[in-house]
C-alpha atoms as a PDB file:
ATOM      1  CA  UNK A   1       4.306  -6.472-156.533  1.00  0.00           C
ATOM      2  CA  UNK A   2       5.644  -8.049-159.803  1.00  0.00           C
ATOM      3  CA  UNK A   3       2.057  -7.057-161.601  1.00  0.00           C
ATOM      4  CA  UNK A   4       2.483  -3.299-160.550  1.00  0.00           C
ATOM      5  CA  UNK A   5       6.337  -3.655-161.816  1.00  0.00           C
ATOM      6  CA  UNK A   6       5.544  -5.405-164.963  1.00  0.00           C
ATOM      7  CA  UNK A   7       2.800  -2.752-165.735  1.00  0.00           C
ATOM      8  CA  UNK A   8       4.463   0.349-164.069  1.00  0.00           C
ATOM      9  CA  UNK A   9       4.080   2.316-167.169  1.00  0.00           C
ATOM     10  CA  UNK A  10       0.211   2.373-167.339  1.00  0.00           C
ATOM     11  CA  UNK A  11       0.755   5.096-164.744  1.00  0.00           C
ATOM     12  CA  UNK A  12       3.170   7.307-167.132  1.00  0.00           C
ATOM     13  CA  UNK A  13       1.906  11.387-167.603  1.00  0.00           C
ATOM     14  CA  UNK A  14       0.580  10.970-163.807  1.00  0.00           C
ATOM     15  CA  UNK A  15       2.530  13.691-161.155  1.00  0.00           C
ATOM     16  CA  UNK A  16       2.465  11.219-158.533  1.00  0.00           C
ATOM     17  CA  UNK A  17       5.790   9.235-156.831  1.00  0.00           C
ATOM     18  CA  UNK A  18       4.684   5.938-156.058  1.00  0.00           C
ATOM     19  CA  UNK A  19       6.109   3.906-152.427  1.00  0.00           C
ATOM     20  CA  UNK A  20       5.126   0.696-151.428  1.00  0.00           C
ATOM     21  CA  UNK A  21       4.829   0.379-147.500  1.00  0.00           C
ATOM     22  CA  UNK A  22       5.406  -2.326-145.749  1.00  0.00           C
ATOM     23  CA  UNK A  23       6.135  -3.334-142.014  1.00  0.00           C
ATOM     24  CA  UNK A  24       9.080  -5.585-142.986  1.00  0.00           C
ATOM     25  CA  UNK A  25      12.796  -4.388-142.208  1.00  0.00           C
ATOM     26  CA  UNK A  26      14.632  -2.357-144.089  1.00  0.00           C
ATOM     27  CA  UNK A  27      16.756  -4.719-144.785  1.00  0.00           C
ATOM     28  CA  UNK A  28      14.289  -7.168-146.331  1.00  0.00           C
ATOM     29  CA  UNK A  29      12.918  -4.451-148.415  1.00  0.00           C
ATOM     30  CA  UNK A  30      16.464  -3.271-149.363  1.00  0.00           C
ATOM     31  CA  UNK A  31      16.979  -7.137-150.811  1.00  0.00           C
ATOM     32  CA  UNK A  32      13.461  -6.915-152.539  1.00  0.00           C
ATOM     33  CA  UNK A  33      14.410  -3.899-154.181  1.00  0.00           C
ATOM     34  CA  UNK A  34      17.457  -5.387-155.504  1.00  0.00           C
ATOM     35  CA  UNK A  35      15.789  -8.102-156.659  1.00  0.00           C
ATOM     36  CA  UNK A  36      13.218  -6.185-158.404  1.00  0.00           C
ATOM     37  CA  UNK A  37      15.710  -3.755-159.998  1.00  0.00           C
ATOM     38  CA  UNK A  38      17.630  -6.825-161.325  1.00  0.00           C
ATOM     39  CA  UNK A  39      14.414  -8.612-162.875  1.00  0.00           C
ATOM     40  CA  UNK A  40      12.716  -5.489-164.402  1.00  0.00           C
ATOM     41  CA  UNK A  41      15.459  -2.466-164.976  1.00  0.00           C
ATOM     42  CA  UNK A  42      13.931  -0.603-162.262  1.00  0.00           C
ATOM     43  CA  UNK A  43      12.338  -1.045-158.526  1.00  0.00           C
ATOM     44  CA  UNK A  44       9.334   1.150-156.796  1.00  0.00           C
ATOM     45  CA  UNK A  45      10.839   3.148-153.379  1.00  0.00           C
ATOM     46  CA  UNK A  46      10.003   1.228-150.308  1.00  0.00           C
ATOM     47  CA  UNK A  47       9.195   2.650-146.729  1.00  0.00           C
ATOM     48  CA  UNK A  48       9.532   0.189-143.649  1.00  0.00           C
ATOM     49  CA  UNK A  49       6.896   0.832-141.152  1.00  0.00           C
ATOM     50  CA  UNK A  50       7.398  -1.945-138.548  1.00  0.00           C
ATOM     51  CA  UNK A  51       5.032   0.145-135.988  1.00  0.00           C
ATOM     52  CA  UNK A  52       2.144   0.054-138.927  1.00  0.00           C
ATOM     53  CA  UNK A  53       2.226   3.890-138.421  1.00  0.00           C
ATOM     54  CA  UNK A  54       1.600   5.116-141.748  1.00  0.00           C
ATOM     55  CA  UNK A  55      -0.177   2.025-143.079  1.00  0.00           C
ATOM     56  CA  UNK A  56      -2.563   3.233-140.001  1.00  0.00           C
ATOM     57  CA  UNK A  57      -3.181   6.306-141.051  1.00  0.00           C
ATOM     58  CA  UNK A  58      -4.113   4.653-144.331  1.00  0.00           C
ATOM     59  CA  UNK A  59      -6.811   2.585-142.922  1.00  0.00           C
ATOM     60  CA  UNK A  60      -4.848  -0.457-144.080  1.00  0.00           C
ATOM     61  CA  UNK A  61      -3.785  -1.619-140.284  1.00  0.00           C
ATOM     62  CA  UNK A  62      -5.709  -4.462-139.385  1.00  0.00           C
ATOM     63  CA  UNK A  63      -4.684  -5.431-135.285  1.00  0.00           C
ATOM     64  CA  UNK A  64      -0.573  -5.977-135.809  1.00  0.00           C
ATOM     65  CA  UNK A  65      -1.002  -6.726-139.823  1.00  0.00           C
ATOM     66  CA  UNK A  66      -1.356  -4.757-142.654  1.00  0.00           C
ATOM     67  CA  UNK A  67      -4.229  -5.257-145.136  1.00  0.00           C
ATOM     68  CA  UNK A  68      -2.783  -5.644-148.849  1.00  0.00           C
ATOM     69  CA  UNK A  69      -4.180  -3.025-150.735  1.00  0.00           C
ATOM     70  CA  UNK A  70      -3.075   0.604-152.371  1.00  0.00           C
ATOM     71  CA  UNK A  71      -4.737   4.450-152.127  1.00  0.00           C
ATOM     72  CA  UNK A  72      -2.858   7.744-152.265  1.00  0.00           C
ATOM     73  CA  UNK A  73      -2.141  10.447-150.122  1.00  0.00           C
ATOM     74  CA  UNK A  74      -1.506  14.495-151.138  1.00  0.00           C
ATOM     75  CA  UNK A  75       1.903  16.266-150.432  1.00  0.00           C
ATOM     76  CA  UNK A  76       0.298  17.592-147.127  1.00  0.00           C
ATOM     77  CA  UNK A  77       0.141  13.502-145.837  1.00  0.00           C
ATOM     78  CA  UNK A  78      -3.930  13.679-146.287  1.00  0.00           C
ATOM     79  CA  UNK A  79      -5.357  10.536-147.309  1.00  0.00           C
ATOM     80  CA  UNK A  80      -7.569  10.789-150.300  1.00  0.00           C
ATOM     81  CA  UNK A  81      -8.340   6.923-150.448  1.00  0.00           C
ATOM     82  CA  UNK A  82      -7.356   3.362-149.694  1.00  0.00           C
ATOM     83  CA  UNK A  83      -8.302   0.593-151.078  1.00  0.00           C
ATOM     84  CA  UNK A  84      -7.823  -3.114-149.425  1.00  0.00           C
ATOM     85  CA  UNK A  85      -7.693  -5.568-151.931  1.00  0.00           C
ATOM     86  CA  UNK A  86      -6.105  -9.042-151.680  1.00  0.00           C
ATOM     87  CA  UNK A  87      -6.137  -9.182-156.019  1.00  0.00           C
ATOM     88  CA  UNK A  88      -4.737  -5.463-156.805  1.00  0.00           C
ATOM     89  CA  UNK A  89      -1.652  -6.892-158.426  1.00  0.00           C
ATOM     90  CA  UNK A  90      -3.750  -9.510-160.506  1.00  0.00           C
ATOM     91  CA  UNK A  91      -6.548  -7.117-161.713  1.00  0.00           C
ATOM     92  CA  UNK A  92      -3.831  -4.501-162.161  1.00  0.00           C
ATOM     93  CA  UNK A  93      -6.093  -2.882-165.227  1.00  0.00           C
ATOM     94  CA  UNK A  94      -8.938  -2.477-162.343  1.00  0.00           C
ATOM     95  CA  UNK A  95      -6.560  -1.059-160.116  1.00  0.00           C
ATOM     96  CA  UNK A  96      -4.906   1.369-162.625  1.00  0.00           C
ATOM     97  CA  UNK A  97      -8.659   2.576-163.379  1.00  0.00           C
ATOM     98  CA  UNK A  98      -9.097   3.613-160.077  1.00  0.00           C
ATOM     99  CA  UNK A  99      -5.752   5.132-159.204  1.00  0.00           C
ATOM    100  CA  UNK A 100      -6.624   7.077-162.219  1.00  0.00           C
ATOM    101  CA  UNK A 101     -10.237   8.163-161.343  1.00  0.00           C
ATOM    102  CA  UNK A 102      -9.168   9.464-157.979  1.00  0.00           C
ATOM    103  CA  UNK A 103      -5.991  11.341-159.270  1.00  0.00           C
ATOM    104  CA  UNK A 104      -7.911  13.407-161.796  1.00  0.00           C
ATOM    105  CA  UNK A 105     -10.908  14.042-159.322  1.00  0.00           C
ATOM    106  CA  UNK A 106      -7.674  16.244-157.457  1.00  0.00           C
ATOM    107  CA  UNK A 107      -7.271  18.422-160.520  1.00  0.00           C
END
């Protein structure tokens, strides 16, 4: 999470609105946020999913966890990919890369 935060702006000129999902209360990801906000000027939206509903329908549900991991959906909720990877934040350039490749295959 810090890695995507620290590099947020190798995703500038994209028409995308980034989330991060997570099954953990609103509440804890209301006092991540702030944290995040106060360390780097700014904070990612968060969506609680406690039922792993969405992160389901992202083929990142793995029996009652969720795989670690990113992909992207369209406006209409399709899912154009997911990715489960442990290192995304670490190999952030890798991860930018393909964020990238899949975006412009949608233009």
């Amino acid at each position: 999470m810090v890695q995507l935060h620290k590099n947020i702006n190798k995703l500038d000129g994209m028409d995308i609105e980034m989330v991060v999902i997570s099954r953990d209360s609103p509440e804890e990801l209301l006092s991540l946020h702030k944290k995040l906000e106060e360390t780097f000027g700014h904070s990612l939206s968060f969506i609680s999913d406690p039922k792993l509903e969405l992160i389901d329908k992202m083929g990142m549900k793995k029996n009652a966890v969720a795989y670690r991991g990113y992909g992207m959906m369209d406006k209409e909720g399709n899912v154009i990919f997911s990715t489960k990877d442990d290192h995304w934040g670490e190999q952030i350039d890798k991860t930018v890369e393909k964020i990238k490749e899949e975006y412009n295959k949608l233009k």
